[in-house]
Every structure is written in C-alpha cells, then in structure tokens.
N, C-alpha and C. Protein backbone atom coordinates (compact mmCIF):
# COMPACT_ATOMS: atom_id res chain seq x y z
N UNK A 1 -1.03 -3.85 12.64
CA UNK A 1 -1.13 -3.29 11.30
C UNK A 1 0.22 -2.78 10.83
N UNK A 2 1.47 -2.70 11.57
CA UNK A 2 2.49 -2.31 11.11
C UNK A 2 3.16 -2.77 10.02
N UNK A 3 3.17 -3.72 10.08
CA UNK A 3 3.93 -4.93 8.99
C UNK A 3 2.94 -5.56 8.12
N UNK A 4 1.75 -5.46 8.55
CA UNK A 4 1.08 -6.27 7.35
C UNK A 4 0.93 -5.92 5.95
N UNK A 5 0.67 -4.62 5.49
CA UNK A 5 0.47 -4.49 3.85
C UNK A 5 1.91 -4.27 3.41
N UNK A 6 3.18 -4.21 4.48
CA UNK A 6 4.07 -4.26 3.92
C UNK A 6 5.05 -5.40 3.66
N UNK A 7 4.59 -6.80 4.44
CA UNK A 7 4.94 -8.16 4.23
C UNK A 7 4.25 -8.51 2.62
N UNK A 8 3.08 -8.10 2.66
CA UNK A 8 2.29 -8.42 1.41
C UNK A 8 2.75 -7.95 0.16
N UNK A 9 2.95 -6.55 0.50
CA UNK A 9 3.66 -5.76 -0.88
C UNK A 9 4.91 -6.32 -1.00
N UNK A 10 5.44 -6.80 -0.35
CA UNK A 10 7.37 -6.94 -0.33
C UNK A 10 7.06 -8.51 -1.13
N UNK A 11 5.93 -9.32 -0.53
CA UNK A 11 5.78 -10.71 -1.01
C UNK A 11 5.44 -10.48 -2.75
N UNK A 12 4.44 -9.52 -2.90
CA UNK A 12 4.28 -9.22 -4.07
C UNK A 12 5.26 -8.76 -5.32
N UNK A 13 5.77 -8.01 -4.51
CA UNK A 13 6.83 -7.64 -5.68
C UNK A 13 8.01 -8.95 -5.91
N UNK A 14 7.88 -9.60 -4.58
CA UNK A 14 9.15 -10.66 -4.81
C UNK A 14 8.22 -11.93 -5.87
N UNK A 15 6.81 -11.66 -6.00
CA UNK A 15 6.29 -12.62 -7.11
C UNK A 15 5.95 -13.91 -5.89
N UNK A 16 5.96 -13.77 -5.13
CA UNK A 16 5.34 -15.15 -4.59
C UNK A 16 4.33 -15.61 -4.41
N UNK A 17 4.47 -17.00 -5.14
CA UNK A 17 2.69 -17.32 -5.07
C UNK A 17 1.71 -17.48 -3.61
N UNK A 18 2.61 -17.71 -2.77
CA UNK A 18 1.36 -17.80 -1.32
C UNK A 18 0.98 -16.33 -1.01
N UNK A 19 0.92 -15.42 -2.19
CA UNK A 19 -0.96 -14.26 -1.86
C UNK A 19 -1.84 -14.57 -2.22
N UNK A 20 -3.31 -13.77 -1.59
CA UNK A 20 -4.34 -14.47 -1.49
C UNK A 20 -4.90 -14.92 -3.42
N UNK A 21 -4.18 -14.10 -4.23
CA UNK A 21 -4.73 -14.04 -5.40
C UNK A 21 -3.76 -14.79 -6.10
N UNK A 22 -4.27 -16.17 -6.34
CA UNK A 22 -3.09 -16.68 -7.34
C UNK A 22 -2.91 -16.58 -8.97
N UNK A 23 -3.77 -15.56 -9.25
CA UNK A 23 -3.65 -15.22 -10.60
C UNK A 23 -2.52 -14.33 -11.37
N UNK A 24 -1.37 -14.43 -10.21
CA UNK A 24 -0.27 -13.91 -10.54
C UNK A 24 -0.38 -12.34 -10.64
N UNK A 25 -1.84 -11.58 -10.62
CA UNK A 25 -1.77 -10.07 -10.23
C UNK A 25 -2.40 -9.80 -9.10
N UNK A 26 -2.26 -8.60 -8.49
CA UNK A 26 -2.61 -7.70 -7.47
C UNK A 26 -4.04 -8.33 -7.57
N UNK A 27 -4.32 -8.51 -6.20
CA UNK A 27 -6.20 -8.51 -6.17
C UNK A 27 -7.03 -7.16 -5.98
N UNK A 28 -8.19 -7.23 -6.77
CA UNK A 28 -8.64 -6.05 -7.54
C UNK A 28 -8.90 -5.07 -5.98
N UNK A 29 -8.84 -4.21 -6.05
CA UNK A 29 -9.31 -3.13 -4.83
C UNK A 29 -10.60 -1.94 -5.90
N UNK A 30 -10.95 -1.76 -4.74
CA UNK A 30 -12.36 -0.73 -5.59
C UNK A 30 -11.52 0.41 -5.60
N UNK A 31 -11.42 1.14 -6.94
CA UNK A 31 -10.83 2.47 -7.03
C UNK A 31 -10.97 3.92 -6.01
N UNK A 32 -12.13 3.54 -6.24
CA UNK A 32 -12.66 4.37 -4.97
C UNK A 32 -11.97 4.56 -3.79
N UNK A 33 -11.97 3.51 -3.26
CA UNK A 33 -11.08 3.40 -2.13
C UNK A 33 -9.54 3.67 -2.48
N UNK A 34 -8.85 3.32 -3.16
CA UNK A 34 -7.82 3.12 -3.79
C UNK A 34 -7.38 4.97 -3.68
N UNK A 35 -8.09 5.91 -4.36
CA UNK A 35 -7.92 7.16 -4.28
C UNK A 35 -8.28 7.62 -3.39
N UNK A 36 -8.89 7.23 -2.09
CA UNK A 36 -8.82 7.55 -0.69
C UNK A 36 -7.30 7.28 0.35
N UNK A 37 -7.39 6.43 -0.41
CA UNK A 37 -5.75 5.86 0.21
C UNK A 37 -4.36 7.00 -0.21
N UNK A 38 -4.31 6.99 -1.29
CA UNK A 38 -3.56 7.52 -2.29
C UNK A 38 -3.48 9.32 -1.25
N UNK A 39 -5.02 9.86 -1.38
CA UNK A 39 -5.42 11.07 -0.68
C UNK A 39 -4.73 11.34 0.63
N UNK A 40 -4.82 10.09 1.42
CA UNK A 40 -4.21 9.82 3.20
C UNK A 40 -3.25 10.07 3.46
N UNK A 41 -2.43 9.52 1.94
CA UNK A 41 -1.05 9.32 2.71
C UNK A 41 -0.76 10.35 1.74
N UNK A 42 -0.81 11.20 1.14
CA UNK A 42 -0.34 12.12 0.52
C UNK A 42 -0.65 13.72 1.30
N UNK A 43 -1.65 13.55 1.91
CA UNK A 43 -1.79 14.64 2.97
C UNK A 43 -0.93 14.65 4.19
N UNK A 44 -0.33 12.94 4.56
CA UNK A 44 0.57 12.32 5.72
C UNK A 44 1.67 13.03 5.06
N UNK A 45 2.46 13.01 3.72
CA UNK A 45 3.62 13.62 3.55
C UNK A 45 4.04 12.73 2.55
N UNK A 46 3.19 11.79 1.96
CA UNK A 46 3.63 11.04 0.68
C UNK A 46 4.26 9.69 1.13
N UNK A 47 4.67 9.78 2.49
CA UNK A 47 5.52 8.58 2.80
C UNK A 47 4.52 8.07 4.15
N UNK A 48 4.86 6.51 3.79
CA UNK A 48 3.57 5.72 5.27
C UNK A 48 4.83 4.69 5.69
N UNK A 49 5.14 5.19 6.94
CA UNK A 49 6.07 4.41 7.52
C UNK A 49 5.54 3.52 8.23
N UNK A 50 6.48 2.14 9.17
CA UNK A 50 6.19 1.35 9.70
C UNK A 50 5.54 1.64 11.17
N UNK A 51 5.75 2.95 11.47
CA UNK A 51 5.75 3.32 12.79
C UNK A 51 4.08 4.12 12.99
N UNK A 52 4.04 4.91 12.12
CA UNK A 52 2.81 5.95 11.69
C UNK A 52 1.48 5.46 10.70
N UNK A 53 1.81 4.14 10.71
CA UNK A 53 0.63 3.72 9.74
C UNK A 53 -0.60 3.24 10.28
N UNK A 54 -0.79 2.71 11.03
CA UNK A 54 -2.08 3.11 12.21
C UNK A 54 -2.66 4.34 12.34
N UNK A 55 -1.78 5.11 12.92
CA UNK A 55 -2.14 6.70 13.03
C UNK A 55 -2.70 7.35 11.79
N UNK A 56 -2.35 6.85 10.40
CA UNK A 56 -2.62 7.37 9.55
C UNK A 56 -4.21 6.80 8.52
N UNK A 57 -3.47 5.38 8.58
CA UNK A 57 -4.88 4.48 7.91
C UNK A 57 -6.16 4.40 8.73
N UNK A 58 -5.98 3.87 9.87
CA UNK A 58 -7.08 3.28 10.88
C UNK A 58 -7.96 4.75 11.01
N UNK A 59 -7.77 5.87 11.10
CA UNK A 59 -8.47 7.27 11.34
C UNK A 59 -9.77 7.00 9.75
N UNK A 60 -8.99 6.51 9.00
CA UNK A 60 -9.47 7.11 7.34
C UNK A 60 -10.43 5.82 7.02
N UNK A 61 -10.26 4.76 8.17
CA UNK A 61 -11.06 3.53 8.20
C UNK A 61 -10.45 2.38 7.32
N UNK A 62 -9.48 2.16 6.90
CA UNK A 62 -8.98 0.99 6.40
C UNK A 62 -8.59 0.08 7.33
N UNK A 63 -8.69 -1.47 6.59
CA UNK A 63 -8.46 -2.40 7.62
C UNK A 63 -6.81 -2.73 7.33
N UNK A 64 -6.16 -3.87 7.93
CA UNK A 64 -5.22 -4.45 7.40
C UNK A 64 -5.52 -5.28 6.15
N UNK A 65 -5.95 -5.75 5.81
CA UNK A 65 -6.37 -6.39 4.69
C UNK A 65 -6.57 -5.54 3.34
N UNK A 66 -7.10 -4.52 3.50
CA UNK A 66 -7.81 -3.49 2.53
C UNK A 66 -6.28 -2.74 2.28
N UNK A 67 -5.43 -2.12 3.37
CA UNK A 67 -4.21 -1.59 3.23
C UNK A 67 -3.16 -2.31 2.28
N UNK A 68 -3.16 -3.23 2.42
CA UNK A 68 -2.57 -4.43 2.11
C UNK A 68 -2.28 -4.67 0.55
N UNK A 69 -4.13 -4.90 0.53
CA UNK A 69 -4.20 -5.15 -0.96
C UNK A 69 -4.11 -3.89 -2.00
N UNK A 70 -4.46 -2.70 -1.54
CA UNK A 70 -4.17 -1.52 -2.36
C UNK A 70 -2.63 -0.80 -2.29
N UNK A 71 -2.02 -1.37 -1.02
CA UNK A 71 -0.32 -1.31 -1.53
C UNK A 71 0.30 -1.98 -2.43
N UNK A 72 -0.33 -3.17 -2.37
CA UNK A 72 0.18 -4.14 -3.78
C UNK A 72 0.10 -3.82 -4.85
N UNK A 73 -1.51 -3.09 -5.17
CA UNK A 73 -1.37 -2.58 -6.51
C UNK A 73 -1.39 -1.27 -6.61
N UNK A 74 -1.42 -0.31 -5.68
CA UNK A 74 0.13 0.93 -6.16
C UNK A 74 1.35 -0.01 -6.61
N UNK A 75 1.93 -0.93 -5.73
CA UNK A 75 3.27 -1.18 -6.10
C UNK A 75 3.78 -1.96 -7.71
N UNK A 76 2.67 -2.28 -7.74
CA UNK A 76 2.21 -3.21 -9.47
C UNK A 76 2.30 -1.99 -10.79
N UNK A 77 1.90 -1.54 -10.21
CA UNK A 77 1.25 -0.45 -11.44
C UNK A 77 2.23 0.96 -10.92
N UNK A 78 3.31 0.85 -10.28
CA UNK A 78 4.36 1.88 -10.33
C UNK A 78 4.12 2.94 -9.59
N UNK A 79 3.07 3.30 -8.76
CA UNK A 79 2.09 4.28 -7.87
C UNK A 79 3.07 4.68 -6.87
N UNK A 80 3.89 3.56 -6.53
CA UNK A 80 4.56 3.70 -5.46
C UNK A 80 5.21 2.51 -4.83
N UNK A 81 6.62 3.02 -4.48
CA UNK A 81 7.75 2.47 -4.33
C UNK A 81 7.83 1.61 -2.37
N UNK A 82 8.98 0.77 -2.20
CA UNK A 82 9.01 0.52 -1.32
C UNK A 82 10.71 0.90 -0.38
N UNK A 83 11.11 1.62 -0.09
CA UNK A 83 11.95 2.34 0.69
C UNK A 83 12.90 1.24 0.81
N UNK A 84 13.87 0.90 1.40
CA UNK A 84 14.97 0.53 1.99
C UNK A 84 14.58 -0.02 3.48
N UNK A 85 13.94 1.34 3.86
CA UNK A 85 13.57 0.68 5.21
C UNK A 85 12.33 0.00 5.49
N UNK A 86 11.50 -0.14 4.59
CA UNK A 86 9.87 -0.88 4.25
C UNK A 86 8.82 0.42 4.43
N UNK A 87 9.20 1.54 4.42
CA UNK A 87 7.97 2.78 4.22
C UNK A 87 7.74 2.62 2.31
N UNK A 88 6.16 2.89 2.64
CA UNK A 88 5.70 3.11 0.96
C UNK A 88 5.74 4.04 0.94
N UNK A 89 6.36 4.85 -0.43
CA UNK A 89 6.29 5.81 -0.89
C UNK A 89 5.85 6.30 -2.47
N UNK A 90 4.84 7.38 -2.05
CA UNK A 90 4.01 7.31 -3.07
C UNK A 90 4.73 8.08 -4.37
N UNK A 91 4.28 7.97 -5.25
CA UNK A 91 5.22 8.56 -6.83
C UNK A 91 3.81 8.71 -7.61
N UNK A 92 3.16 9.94 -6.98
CA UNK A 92 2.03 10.27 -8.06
C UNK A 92 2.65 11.63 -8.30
N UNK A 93 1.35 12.46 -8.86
CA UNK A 93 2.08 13.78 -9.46
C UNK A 93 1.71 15.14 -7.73
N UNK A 94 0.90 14.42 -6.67
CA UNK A 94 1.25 15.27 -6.11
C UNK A 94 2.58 14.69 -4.99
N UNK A 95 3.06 13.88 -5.20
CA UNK A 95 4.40 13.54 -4.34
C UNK A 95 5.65 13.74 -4.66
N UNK A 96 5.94 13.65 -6.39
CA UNK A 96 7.28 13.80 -6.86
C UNK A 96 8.19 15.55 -6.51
C-alpha cells in the first residue's frame, strides 16, 4: 500500500490516460468515505507519508484501491497537494 494511491495520484495529475477512469476525471468516490479519509489523515498531522500510510489508512479500513481513488480527487479538486517527496498533503481549513 505504500506507493499505490500515490503512483495513481502522480499518474493523475500527470493526465494519463492508463487510469481506471477514462473519462479524463477522477473516478467518483462516495463522499462519505471521502470525509473519513480527509478526518484520518488530518488527525495523523495533515500529512500521509510513504512510510506511515498503512499505519494510518488500513486501521480506518481503506483498501489500496479506495485510497487511491480518493487521493486523486483531493488532488483534482485542490484538497490536497503532492510533496516533493510523494507524501499527500492535505490543504483543507483544518490543515493550513
């Protein structure tokens, strides 16, 4: 699970068509979940590194797949950024 929603997000933002959604946007995630996520890693410290993201997601029950696709669209819709070193970092109003 280390690398996966962040190969996806990095593929995403670079626009490439081999994700699973070729409609050129983020594939839809249930909001619901979406603000569970958002909740996780903002209690983690706002930032989900490559190292701690197991420790952090897998507890809260997300899969790789589910991680994946709701990093993409934080990263679509400006939610949150992707680091230098590949940690997401979130840019809501409780992270700034």
């Amino acid at each position: 699970m280390k690398y996966a929603w962040l190969l996806a997000a990095g593929l995403a933002v670079a626009g490439c068509d081999m994700m699973p959604n070729f409609s050129g946007g983020p594939a839809p995630v249930d909001p619901a979940r979406q603000a569970q996520f958002i909740a996780v890693v903002e209690a983690s410290g706002c930032r989900l590194d490559q190292v701690d993201n197991e420790a952090v997601l897998v507890p809260a029950g997300f899969s790789d797949q589910e991680a994946s696709a709701i990093g993409v669209v934080l990263l679509s819709e400006g939610t949150a950024e992707l680091a230098d070193d590949g940690d997401l970092i979130l840019l809501t109003e409780n992270c700034i």
